[in-house]
C-alpha atoms as a PDB file:
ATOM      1  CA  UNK A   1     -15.021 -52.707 -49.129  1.00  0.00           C
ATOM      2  CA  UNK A   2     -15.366 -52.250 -45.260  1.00  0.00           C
ATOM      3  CA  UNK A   3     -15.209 -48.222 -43.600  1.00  0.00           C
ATOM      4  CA  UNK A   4     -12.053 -49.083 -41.950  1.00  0.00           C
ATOM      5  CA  UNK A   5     -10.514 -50.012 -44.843  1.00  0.00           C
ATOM      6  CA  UNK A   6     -12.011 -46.904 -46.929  1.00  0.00           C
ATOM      7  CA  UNK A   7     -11.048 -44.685 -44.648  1.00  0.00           C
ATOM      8  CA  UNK A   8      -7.228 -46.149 -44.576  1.00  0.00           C
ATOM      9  CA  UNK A   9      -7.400 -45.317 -48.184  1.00  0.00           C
ATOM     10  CA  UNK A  10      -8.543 -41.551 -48.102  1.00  0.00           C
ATOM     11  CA  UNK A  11      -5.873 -41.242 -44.668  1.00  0.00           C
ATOM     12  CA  UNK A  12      -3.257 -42.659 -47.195  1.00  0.00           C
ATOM     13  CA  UNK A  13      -4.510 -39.622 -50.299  1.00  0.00           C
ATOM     14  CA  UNK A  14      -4.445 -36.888 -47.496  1.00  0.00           C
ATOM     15  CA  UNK A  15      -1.034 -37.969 -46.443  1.00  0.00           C
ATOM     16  CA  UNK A  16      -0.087 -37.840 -50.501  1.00  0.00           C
ATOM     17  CA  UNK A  17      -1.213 -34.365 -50.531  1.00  0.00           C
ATOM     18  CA  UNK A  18       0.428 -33.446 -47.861  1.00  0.00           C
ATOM     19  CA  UNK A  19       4.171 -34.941 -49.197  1.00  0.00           C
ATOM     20  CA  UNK A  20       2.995 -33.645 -52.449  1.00  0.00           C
ATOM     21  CA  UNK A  21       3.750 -37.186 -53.527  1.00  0.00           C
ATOM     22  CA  UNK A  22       2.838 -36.690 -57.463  1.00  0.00           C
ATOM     23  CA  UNK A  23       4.099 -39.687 -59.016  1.00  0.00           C
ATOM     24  CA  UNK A  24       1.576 -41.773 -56.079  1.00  0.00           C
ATOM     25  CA  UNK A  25      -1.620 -39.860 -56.781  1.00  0.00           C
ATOM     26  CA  UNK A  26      -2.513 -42.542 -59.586  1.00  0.00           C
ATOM     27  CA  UNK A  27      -2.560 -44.965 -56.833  1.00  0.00           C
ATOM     28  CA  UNK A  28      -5.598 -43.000 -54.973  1.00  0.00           C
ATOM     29  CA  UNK A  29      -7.019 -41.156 -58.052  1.00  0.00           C
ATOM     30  CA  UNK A  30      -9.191 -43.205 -60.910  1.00  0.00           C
ATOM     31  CA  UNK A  31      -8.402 -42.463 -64.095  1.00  0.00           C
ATOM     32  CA  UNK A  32     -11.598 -41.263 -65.431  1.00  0.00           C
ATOM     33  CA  UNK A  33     -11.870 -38.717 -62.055  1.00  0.00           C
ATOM     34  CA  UNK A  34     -14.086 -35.763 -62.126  1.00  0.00           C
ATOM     35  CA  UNK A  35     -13.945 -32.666 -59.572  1.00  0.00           C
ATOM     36  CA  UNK A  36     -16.856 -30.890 -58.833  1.00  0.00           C
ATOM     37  CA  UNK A  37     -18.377 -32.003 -62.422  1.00  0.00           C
ATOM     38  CA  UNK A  38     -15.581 -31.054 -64.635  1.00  0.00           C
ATOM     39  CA  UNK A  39     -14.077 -34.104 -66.205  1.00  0.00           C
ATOM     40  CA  UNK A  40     -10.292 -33.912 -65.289  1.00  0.00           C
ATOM     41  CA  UNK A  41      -8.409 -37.164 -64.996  1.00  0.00           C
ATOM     42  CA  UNK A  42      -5.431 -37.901 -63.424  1.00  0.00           C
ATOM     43  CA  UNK A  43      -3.215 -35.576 -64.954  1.00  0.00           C
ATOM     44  CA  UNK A  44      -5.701 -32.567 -64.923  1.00  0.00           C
ATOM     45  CA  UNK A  45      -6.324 -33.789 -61.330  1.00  0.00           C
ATOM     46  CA  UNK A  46      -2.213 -33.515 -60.526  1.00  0.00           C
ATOM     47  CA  UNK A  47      -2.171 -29.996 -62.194  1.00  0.00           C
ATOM     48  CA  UNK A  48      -4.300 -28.510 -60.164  1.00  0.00           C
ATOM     49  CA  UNK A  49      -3.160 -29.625 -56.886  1.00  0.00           C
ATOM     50  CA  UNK A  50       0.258 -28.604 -57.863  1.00  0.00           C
ATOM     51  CA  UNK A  51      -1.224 -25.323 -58.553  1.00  0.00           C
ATOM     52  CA  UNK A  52      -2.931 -24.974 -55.296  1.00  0.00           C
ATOM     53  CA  UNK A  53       0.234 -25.983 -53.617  1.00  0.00           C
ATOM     54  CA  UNK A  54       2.111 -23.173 -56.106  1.00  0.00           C
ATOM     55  CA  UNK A  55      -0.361 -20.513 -55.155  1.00  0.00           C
ATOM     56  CA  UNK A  56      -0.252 -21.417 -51.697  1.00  0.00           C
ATOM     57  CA  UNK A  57       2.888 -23.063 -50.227  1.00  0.00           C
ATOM     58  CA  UNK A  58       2.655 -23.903 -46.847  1.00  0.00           C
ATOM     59  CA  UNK A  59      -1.059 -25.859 -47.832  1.00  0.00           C
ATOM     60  CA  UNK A  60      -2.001 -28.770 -45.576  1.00  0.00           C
ATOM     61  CA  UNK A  61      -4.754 -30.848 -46.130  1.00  0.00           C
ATOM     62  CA  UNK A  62      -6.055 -31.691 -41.983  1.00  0.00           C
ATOM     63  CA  UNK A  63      -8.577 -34.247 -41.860  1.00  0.00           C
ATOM     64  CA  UNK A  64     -11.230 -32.822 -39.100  1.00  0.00           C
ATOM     65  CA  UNK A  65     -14.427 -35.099 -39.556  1.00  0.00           C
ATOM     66  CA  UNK A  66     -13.858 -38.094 -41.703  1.00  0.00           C
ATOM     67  CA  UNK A  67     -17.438 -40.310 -42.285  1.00  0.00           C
ATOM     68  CA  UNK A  68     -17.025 -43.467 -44.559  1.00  0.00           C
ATOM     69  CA  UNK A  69     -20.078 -44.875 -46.118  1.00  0.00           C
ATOM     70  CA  UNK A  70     -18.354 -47.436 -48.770  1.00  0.00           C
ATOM     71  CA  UNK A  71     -18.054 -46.318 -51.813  1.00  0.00           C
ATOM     72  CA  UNK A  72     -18.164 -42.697 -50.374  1.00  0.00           C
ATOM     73  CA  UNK A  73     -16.513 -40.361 -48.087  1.00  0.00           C
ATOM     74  CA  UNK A  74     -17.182 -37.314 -46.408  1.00  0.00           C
ATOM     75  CA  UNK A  75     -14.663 -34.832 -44.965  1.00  0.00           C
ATOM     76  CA  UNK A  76     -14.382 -31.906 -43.752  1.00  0.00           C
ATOM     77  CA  UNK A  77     -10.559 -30.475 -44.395  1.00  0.00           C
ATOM     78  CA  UNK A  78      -9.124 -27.615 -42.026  1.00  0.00           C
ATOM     79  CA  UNK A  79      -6.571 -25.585 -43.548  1.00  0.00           C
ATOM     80  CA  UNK A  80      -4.482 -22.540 -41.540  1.00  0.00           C
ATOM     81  CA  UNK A  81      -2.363 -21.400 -44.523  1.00  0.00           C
ATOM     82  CA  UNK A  82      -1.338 -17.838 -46.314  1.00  0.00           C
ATOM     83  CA  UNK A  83      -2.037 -18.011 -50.126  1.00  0.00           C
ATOM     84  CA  UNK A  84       0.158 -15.588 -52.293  1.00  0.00           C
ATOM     85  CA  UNK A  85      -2.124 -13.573 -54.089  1.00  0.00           C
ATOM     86  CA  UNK A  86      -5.766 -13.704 -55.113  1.00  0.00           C
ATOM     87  CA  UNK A  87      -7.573 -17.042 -53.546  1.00  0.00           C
ATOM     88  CA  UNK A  88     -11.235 -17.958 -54.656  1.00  0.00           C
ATOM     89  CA  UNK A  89     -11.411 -14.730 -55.899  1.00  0.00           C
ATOM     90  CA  UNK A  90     -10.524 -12.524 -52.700  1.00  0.00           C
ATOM     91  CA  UNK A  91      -7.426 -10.519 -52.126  1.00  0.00           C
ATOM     92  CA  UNK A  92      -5.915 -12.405 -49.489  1.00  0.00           C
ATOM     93  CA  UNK A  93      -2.342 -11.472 -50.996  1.00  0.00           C
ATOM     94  CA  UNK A  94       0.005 -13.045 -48.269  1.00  0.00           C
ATOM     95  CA  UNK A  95      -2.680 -13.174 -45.163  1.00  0.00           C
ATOM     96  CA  UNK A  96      -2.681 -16.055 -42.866  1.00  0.00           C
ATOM     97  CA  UNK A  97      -6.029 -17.317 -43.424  1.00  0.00           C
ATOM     98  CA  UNK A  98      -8.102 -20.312 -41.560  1.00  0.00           C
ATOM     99  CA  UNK A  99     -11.144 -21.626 -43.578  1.00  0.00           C
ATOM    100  CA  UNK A 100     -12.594 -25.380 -43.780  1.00  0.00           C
ATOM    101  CA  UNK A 101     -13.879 -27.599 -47.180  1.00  0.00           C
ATOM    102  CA  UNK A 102     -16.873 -29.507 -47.176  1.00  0.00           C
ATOM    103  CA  UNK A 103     -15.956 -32.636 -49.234  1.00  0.00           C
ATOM    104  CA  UNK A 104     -17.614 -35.616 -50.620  1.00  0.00           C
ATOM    105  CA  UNK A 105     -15.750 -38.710 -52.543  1.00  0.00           C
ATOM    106  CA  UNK A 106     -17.004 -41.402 -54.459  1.00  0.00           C
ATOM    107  CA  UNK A 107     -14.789 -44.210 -54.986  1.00  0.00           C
ATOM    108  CA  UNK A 108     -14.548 -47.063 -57.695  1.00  0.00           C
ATOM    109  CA  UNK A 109     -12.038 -49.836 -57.172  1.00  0.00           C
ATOM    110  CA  UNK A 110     -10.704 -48.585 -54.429  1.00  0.00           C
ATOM    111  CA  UNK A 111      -9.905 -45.042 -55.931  1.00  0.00           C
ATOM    112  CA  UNK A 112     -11.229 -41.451 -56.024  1.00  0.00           C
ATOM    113  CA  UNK A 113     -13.474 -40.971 -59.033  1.00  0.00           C
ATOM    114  CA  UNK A 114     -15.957 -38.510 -58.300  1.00  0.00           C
ATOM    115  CA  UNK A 115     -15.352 -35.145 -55.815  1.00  0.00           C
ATOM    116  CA  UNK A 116     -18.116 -32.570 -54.839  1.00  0.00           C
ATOM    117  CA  UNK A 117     -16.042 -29.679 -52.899  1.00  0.00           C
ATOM    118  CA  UNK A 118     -17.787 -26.636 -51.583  1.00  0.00           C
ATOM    119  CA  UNK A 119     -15.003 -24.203 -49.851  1.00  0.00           C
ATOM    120  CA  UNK A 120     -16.151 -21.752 -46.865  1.00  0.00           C
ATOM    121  CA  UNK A 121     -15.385 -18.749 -48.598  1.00  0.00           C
ATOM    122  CA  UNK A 122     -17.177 -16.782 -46.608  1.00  0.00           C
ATOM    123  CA  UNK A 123     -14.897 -17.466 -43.560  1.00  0.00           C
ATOM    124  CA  UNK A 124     -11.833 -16.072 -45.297  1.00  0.00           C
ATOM    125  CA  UNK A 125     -14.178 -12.694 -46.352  1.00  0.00           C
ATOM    126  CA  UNK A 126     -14.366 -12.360 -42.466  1.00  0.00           C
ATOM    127  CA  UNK A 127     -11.068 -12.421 -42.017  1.00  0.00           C
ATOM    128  CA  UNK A 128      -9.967  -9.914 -44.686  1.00  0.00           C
ATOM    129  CA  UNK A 129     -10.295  -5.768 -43.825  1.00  0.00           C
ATOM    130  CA  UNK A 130     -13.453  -4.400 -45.492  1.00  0.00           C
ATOM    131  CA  UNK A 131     -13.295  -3.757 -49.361  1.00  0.00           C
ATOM    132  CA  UNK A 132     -11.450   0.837 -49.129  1.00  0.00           C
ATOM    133  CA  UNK A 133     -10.117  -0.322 -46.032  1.00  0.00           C
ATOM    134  CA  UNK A 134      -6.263   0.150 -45.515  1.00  0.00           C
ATOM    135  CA  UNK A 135      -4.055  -2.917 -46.336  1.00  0.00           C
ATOM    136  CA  UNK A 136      -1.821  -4.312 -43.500  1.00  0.00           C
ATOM    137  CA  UNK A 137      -1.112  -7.373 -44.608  1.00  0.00           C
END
């Protein structure tokens, strides 16, 4: 498979996400697909995008840096978005919140099967008041 055509692929998930097209995700996601290690497949895959999308509804997935090296991707995602409640652990409880993810694909016949995700949590610490401080969210 050539870049271009990789990357038209990934452009095409994003844009999946983004319509939170469920019933298409088996056309971008293998089967046998593992996130971060964790063996999930498609279904387990589905379930927890719909719960990132439940926890945090006005998600968008913005492709900022997109390298294709065939049969991998790297991205790094922008997101500008206000999670309910807890997120990665931190209170964030209704903040607006802008943080990026560092994300790596491997693909196998021309879908995802492997994704290494690191999130920069730190960013959204920075932009939450000090642990005792007053809340004005």
């Amino acid at each position: 498979m050539i870049k271009s055509e990789l990357s038209n692929i990934y452009r095409d998930y994003i844009a999946c996400l983004n319509r939170q097209d469920w019933p298409s995700l088996a056309r971008f996601v293998h089967e046998d697909v593992k996130h971060n290690g964790e063996q999930l497949g498609v279904s387990g895959y589905r379930r927890m995008l719909e719960r990132d999308f439940a926890e945090i509804p006005d998600l968008s997935f913005n492709v900022e840096l997109l390298v294709s090296d065939p049969p991998y991707i790297a991205s790094r995602l922008c997101f500008n978005c206000t999670p309910k409640g807890k997120f990665l652990g931190l209170g964030v409880y209704g903040r607006k919140v802008s943080f990026v993810e560092n994300v790596f694909y491997e693909f196998r016949d021309e879908k995802i099967v492997q994704v290494w995700s690191v999130i920069d949590k730190a960013a959204i610490e920075a932009q939450l008041p000090p642990p005792g401080a007053p809340s004005h969210a």
